[in-house]
N, C-alpha and C. Protein backbone atom coordinates (compact mmCIF):
# COMPACT_ATOMS: atom_id res chain seq x y z
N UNK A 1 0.82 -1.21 0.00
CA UNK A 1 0.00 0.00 0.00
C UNK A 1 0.86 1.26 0.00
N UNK A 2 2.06 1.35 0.95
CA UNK A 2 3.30 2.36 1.23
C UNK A 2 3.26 2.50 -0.47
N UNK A 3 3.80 1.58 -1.06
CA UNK A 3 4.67 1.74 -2.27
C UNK A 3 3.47 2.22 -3.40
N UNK A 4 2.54 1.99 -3.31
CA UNK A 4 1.29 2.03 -4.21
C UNK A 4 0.72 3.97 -4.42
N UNK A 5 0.86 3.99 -2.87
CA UNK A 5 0.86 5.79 -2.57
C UNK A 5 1.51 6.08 -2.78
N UNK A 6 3.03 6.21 -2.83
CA UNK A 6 4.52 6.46 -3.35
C UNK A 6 4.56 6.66 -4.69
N UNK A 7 3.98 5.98 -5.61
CA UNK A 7 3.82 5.75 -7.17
C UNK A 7 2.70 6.64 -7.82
N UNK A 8 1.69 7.09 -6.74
CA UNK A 8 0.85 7.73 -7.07
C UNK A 8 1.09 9.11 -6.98
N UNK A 9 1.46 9.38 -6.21
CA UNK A 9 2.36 10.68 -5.50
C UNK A 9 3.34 11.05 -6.56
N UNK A 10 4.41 9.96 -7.14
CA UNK A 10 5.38 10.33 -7.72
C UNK A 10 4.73 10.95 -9.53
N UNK A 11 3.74 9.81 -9.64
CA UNK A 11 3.36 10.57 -11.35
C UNK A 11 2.40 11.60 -11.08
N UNK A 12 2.01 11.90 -9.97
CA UNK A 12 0.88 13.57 -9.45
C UNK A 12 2.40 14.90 -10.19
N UNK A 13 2.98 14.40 -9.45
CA UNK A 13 4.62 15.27 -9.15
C UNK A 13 5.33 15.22 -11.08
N UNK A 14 5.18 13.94 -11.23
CA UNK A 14 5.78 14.20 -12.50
C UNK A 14 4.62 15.17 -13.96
N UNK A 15 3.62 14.48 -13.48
CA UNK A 15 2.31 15.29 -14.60
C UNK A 15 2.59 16.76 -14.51
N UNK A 16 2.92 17.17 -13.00
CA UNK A 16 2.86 18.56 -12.91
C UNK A 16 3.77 19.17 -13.25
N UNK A 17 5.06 18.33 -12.84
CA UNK A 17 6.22 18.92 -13.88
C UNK A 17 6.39 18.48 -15.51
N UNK A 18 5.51 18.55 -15.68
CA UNK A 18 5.64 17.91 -17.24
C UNK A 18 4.55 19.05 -17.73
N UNK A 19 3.89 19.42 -17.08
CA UNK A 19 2.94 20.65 -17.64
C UNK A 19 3.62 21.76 -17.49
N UNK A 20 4.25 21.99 -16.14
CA UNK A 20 5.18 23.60 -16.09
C UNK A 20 6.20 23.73 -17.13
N UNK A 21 6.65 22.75 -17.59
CA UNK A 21 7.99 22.68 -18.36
C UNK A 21 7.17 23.20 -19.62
N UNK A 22 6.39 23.11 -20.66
CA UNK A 22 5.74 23.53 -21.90
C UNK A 22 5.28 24.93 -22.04
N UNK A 23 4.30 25.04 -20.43
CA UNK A 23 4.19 26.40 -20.02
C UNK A 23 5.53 27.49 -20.46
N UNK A 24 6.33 27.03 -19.91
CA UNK A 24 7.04 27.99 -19.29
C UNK A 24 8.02 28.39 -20.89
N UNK A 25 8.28 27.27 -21.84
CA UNK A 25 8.82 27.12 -23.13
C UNK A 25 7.77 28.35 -24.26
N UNK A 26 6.77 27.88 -23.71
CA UNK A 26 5.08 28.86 -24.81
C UNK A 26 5.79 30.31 -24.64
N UNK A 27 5.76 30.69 -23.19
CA UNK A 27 6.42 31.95 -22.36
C UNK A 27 7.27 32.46 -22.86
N UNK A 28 8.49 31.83 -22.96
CA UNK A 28 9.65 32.45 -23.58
C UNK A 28 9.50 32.51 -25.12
N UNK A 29 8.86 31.65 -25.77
CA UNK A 29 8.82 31.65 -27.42
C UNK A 29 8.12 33.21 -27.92
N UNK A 30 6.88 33.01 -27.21
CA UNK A 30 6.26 34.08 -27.57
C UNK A 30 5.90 35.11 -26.55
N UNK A 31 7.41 35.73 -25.52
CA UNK A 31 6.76 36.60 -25.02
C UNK A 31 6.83 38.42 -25.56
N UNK A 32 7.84 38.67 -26.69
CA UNK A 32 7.43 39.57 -27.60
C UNK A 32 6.26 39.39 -27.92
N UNK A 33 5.44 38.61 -28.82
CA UNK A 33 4.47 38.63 -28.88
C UNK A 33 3.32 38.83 -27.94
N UNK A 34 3.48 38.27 -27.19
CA UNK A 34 2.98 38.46 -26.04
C UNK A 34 2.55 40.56 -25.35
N UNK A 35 3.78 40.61 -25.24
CA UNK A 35 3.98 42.23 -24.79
C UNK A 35 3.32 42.81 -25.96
N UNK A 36 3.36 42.79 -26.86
CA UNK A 36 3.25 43.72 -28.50
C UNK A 36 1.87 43.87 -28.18
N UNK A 37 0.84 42.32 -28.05
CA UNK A 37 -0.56 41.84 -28.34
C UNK A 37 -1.14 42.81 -27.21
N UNK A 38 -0.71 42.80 -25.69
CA UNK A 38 -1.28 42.70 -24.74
C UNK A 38 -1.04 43.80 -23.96
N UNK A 39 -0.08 44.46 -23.91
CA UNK A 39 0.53 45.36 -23.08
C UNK A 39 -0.37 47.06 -23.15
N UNK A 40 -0.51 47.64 -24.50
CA UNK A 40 -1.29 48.42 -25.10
C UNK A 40 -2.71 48.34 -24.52
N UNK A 41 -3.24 46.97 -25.30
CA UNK A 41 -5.07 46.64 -24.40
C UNK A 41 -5.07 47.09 -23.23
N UNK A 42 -3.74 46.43 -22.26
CA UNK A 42 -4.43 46.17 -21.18
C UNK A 42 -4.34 47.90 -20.31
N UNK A 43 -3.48 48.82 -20.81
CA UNK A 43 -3.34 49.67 -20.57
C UNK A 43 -4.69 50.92 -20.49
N UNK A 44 -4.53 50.99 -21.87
CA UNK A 44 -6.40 51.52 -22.75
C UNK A 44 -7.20 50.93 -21.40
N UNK A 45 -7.69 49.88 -21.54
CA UNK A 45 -8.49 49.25 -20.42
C UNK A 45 -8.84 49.68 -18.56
N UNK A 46 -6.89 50.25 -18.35
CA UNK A 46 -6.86 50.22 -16.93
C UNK A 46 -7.14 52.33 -17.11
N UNK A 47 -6.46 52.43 -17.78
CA UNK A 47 -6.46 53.73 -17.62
C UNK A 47 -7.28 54.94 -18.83
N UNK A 48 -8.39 54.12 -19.50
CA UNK A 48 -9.59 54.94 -19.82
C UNK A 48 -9.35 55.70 -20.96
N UNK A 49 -8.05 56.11 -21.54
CA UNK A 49 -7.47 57.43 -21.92
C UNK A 49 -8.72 58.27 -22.99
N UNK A 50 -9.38 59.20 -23.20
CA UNK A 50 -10.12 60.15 -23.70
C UNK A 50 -9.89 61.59 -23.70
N UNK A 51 -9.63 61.43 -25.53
CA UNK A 51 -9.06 62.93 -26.29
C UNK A 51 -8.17 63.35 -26.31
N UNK A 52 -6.83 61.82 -26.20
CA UNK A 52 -5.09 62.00 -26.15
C UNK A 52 -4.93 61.89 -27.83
N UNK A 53 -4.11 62.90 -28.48
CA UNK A 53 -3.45 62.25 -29.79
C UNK A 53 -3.61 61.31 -29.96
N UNK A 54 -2.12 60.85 -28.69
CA UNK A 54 -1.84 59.35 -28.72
C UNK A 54 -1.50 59.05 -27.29
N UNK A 55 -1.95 57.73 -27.06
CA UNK A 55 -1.90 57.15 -25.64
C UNK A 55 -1.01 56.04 -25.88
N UNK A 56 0.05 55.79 -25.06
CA UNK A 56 0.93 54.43 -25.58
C UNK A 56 2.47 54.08 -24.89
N UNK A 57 2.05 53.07 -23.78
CA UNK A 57 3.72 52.62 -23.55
C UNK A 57 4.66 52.70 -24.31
N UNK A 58 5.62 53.21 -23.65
CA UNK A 58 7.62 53.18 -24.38
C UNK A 58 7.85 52.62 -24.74
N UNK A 59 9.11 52.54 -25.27
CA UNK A 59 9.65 50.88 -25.59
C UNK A 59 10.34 50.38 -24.35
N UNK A 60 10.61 51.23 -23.48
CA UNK A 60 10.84 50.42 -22.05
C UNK A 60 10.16 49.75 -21.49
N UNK A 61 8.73 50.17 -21.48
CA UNK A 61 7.50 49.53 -20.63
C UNK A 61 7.71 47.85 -21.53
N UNK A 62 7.46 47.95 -22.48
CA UNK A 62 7.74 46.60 -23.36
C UNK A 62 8.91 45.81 -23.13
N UNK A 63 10.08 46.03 -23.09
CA UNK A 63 11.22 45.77 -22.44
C UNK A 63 10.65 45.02 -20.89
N UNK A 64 10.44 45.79 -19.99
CA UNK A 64 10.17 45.10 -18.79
C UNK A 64 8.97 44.04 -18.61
N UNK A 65 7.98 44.14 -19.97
CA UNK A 65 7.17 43.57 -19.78
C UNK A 65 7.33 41.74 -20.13
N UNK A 66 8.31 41.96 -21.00
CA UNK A 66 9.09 40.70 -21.39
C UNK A 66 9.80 40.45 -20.97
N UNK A 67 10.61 40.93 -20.00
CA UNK A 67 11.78 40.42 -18.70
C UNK A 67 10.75 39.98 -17.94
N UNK A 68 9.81 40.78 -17.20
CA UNK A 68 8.44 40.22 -16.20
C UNK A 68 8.26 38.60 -17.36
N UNK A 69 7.81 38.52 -17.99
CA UNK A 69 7.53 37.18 -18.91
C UNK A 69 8.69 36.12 -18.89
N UNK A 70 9.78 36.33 -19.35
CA UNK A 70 10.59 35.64 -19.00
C UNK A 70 11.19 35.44 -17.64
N UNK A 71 11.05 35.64 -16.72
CA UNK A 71 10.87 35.62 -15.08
C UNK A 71 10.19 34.64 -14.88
N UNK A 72 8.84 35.23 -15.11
CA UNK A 72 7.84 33.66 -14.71
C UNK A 72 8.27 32.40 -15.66
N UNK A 73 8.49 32.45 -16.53
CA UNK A 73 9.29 31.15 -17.57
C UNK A 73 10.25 30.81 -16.52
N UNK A 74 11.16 31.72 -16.32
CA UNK A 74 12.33 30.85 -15.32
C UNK A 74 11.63 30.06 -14.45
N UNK A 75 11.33 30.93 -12.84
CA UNK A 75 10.61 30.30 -12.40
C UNK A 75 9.53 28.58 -12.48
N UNK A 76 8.81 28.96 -13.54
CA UNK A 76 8.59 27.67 -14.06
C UNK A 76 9.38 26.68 -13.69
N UNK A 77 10.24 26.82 -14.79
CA UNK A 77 11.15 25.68 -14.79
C UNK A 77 12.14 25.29 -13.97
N UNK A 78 12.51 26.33 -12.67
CA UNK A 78 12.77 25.95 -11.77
C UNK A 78 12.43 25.04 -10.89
N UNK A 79 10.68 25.55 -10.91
CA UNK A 79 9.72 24.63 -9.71
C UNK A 79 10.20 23.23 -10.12
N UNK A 80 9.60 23.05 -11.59
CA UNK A 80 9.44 21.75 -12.08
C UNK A 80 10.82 21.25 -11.65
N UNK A 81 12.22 21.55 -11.91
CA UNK A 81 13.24 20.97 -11.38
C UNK A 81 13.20 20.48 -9.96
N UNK A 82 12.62 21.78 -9.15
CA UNK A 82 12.71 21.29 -7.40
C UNK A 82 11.89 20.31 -7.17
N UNK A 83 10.58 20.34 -8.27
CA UNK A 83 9.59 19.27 -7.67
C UNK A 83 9.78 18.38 -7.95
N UNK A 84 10.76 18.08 -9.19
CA UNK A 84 10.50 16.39 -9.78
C UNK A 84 12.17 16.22 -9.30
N UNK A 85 13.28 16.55 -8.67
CA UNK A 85 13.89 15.84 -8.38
C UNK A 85 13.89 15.96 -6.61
N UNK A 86 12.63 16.56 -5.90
CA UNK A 86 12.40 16.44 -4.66
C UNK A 86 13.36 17.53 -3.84
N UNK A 87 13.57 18.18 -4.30
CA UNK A 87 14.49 19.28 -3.35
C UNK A 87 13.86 20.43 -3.58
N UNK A 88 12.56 20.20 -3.30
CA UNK A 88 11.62 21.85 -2.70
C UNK A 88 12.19 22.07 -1.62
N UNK A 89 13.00 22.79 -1.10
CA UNK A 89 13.65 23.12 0.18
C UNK A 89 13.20 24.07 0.53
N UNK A 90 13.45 24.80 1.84
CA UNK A 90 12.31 26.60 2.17
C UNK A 90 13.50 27.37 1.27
N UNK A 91 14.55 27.17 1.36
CA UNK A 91 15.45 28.36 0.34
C UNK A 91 14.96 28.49 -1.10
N UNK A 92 14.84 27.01 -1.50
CA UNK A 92 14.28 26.54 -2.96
C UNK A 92 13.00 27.71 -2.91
N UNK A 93 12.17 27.50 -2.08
CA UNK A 93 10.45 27.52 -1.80
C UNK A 93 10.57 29.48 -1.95
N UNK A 94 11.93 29.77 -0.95
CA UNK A 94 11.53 31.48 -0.76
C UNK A 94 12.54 32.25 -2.13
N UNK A 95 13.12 31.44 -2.73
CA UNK A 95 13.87 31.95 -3.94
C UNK A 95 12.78 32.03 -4.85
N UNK A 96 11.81 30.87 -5.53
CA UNK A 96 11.01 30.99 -6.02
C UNK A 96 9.77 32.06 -5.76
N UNK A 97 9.68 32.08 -4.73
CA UNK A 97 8.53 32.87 -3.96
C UNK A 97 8.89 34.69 -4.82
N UNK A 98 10.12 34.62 -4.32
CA UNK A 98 11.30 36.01 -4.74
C UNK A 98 10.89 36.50 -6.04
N UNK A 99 11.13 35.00 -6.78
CA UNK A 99 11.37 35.06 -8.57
C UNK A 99 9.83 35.65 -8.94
N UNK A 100 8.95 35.34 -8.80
CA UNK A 100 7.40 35.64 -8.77
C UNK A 100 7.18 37.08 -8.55
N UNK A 101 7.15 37.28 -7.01
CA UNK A 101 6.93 38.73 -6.66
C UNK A 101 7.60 39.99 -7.56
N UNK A 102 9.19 39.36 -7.53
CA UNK A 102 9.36 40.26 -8.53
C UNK A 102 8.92 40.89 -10.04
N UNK A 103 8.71 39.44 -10.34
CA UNK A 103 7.97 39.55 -11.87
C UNK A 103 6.60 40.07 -11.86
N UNK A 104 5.64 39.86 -11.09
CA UNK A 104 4.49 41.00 -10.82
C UNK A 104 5.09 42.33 -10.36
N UNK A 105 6.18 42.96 -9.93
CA UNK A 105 6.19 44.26 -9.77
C UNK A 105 7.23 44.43 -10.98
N UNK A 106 7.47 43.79 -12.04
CA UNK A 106 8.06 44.60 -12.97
C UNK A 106 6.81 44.38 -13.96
N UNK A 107 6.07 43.36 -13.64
CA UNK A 107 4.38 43.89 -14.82
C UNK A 107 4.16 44.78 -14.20
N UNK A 108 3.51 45.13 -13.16
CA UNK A 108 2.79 46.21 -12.45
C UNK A 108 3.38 48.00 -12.60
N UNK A 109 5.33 47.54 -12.86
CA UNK A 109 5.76 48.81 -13.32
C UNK A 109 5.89 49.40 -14.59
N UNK A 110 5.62 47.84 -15.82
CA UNK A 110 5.55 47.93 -16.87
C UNK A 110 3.89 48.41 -17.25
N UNK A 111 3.11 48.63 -16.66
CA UNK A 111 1.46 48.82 -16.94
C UNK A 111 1.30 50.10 -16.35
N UNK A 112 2.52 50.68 -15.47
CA UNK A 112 2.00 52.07 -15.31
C UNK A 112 3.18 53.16 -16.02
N UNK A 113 3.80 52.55 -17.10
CA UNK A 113 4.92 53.41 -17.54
C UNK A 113 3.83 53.55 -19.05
N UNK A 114 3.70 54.80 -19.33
CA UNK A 114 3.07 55.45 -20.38
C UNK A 114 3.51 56.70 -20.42
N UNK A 115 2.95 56.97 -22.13
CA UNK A 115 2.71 58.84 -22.24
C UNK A 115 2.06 59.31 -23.34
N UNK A 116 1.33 60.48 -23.53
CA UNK A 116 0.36 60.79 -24.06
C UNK A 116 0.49 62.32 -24.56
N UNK A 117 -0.17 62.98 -25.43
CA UNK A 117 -0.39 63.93 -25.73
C UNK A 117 -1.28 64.71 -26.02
N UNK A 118 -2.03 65.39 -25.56
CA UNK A 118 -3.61 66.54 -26.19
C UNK A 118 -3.16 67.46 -26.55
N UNK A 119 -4.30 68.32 -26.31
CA UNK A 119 -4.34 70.06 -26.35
C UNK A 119 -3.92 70.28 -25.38
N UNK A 120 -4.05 69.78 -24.19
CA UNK A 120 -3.57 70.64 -22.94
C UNK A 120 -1.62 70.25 -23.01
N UNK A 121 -1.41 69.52 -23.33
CA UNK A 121 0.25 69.45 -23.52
C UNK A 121 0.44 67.91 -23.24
N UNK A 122 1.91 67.29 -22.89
CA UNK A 122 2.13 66.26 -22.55
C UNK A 122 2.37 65.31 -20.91
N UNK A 123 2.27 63.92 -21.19
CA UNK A 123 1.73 63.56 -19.94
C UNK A 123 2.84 62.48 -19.99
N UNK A 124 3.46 61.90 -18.95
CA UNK A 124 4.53 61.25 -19.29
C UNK A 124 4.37 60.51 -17.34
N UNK A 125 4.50 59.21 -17.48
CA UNK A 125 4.99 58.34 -16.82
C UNK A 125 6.26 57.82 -16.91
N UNK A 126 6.93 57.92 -15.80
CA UNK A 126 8.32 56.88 -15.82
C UNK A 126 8.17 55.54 -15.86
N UNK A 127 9.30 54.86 -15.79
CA UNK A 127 9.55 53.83 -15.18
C UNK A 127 9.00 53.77 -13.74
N UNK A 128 10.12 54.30 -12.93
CA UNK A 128 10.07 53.81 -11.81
C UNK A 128 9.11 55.04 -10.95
N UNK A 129 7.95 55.73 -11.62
CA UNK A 129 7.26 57.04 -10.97
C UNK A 129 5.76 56.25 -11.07
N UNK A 130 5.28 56.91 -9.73
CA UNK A 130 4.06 56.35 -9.74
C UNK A 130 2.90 57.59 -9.40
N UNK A 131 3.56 59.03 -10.42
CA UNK A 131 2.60 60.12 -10.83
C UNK A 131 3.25 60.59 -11.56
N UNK A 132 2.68 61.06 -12.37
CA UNK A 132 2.27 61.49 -13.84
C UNK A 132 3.07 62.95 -13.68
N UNK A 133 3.70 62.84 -14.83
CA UNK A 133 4.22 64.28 -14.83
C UNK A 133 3.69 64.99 -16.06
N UNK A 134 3.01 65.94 -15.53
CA UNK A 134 2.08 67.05 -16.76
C UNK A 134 2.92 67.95 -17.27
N UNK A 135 3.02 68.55 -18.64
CA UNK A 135 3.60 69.67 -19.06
C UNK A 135 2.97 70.24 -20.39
N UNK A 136 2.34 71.24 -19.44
CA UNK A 136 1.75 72.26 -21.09
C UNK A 136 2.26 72.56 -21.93
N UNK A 137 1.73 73.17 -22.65
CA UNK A 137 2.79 73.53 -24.08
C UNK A 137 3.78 74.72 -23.93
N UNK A 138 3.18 75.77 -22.83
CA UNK A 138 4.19 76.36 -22.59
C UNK A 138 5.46 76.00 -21.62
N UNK A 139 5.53 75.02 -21.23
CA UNK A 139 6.44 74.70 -20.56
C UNK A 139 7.71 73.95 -21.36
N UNK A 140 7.44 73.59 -22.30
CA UNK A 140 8.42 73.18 -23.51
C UNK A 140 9.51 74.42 -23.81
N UNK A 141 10.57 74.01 -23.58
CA UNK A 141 11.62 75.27 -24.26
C UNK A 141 12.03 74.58 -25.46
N UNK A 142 12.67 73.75 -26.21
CA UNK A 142 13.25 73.39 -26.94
C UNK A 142 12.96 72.16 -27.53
N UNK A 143 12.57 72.15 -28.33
CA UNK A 143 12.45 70.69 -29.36
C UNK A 143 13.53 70.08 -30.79
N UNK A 144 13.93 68.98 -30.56
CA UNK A 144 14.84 68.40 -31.20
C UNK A 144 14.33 66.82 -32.08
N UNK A 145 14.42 67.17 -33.62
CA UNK A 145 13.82 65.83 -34.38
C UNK A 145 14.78 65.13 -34.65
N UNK A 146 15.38 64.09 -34.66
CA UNK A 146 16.73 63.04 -34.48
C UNK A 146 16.09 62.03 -35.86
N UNK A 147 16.20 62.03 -37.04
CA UNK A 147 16.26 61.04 -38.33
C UNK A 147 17.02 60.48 -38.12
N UNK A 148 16.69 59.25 -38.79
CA UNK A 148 17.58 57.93 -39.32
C UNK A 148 17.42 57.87 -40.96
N UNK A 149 19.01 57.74 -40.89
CA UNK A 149 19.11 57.19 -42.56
C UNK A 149 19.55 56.00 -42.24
N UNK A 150 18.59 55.45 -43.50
CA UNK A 150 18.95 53.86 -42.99
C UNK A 150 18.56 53.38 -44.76
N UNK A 151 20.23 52.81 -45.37
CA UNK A 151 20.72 52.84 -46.74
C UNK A 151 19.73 53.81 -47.73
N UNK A 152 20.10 55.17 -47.09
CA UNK A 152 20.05 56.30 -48.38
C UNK A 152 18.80 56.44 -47.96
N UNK A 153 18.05 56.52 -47.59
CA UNK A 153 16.10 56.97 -46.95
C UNK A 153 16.58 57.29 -45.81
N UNK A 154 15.66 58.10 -45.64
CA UNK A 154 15.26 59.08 -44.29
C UNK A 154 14.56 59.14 -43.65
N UNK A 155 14.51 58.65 -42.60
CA UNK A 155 13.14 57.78 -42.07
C UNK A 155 13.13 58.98 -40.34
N UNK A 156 11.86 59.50 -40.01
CA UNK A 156 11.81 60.10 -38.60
C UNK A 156 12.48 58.93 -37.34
N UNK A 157 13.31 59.77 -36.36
CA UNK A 157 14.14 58.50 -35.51
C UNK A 157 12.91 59.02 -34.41
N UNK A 158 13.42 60.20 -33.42
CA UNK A 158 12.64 60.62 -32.40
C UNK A 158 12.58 62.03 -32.17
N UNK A 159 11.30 62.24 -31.30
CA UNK A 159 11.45 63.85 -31.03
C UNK A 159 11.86 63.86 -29.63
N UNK A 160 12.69 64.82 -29.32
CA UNK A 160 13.43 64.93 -28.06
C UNK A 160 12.68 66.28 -27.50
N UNK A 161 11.81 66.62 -26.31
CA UNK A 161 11.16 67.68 -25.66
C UNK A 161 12.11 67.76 -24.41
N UNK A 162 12.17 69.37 -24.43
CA UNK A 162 13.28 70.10 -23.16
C UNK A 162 11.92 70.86 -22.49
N UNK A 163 12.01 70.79 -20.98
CA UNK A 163 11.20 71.45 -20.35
C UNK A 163 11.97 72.72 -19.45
N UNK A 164 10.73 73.19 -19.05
CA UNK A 164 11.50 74.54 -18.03
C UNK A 164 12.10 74.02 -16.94
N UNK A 165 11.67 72.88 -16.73
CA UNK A 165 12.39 72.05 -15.45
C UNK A 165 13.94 71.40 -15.42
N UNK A 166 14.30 71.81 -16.83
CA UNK A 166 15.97 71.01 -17.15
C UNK A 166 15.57 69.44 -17.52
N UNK A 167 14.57 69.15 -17.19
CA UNK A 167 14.11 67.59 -17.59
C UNK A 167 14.03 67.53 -18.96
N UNK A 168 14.55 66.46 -19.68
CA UNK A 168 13.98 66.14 -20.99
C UNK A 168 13.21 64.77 -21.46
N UNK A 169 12.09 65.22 -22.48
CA UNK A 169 11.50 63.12 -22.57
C UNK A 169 12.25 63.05 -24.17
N UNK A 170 11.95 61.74 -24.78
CA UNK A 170 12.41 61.53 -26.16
C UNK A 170 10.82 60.44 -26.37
N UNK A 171 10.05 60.97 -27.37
CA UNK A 171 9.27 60.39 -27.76
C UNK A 171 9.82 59.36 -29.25
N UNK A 172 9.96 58.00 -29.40
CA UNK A 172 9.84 57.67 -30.45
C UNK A 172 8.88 57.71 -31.68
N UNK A 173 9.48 58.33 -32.82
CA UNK A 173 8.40 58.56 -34.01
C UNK A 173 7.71 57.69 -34.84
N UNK A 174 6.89 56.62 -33.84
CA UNK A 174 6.98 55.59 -34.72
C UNK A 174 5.26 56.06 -35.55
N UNK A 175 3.97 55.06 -35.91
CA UNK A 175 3.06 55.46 -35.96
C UNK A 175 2.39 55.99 -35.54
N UNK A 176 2.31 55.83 -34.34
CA UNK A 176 0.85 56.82 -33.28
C UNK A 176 1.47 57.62 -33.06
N UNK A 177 2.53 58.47 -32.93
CA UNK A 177 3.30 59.80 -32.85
C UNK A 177 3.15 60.74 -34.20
N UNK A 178 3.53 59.92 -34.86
CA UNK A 178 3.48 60.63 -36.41
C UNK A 178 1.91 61.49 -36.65
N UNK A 179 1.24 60.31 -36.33
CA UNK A 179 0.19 60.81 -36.34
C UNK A 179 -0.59 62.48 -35.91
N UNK A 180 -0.11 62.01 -34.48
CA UNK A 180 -0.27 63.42 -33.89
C UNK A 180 1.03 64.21 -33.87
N UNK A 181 1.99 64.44 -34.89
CA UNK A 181 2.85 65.06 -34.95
C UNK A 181 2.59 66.41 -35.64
N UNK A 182 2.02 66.66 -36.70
CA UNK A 182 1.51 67.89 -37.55
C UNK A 182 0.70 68.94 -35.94
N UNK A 183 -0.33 68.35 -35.09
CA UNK A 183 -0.46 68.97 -33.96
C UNK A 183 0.32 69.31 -33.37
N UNK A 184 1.39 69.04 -32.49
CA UNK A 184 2.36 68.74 -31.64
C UNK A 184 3.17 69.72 -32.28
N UNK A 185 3.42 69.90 -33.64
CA UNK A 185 4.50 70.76 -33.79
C UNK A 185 3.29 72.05 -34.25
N UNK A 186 2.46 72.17 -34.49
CA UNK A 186 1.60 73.58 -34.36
C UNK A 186 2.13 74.17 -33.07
N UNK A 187 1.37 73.44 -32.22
CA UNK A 187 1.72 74.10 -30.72
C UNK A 187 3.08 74.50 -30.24
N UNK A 188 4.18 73.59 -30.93
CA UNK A 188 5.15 74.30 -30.64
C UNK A 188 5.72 75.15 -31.14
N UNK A 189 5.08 75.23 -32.24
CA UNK A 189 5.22 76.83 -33.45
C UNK A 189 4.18 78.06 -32.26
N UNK A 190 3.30 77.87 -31.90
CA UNK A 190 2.45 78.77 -31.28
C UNK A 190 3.27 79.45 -30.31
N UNK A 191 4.02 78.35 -29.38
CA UNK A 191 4.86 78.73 -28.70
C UNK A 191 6.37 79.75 -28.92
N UNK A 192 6.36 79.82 -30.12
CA UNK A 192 7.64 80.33 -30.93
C UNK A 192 8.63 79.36 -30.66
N UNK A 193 8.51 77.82 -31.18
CA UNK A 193 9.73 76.95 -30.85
C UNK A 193 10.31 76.07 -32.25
N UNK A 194 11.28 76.46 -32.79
CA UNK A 194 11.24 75.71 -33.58
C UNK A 194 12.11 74.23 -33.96
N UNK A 195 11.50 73.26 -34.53
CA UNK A 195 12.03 71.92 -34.34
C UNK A 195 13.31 72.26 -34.98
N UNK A 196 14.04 71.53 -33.97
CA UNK A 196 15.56 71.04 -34.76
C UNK A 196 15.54 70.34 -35.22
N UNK A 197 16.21 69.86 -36.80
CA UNK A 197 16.48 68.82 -37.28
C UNK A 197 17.79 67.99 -37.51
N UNK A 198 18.13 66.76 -36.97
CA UNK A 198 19.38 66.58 -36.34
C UNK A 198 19.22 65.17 -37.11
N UNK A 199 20.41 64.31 -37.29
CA UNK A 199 20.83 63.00 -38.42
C UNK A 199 21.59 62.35 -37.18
């Protein structure tokens, strides 16, 4: 009977590490994808945005959101190691515990890093800030447009904004910027500012 519970116990233990291990492989394959698909939605969703240009995580927020992804992949495949060769230990148990927590506070810092633009001026989340830093249009001193040539085309790189505060952001020019870019540089014409154009 000992040995019968022993055997039963042991393929509970192996099924489960045989499921974390695939998990955790899906995770890492597609967690670009992952961030690209999901990160944006879930943002829109948490934080409502209405009558921004453009509303839209960095490329940092994306960055951390796929380190957070690949975290829990590790993890994974850690457990499955501790569990199926029996050395869940409390160090094992609070390292893992570690690996987790952390990876929810680099989603949680990756879902509040954004920035945006209206009429009233720009709105910018950090990384590691957990309030919003506002700046009207008059608070802009200096604007800088940074192109890429990339073999003989000229493609927009980023716009770089200087504030009265000595702070500067760098918005990348990708689509949803462009977009609201013909605005963005009105206002900073209104302001008497004119874009630099820099290679």
């Amino acid at each position: 009977m000992i040995s019968s519970g022993y055997t039963v116990t042991k393929k509970k233990k192996t099924d489960f590490t045989q499921m974390l291990v695939p998990v955790a492989i899906i995770l890492i394959l597609g967690s670009i994808f992952i961030a690209l698909f999901f990160l944006a939605p879930i943002q829109f969703l948490l934080y409502q945005p209405n009558g921004e240009w453009f509303f839209e995580p960095p490329k940092m927020a994306y960055y951390a959101f796929i380190a957070a992804i690949l975290l829990v992949a590790t993890m994974l495949i850690v457990t499955a190691i501790a569990i199926y060769k029996d050395k869940m230990t409390r160090g094992i148990k609070g390292f893992i515990t570690l690996g987790y927590v952390l990876s929810v506070m680099i989603f949680l810092l990756s879902l509040n890093q954004y920035h945006s633009a209206n009429q009233s001026g720009i709105v910018i989340n950090r990384f590691f800030s957990f309030q919003d830093e506002k700046y009207i249009w008059e608070d802009i001193t200096s604007a800088e447009e940074q192109s890429i040539v990339k073999n003989g085309i000229m493609s927009s790189g980023k716009l770089t904004l200087t504030f009265s505060n000595n702070k500067s952001y760098s918005f990348l020019l990708n689509e949803n910027v462009r977009k609201a870019k013909l605005a963005i540089y009105y206002e900073l014409e209104k302001q008497g500012i004119e874009v630099k154009r820099t290679q």
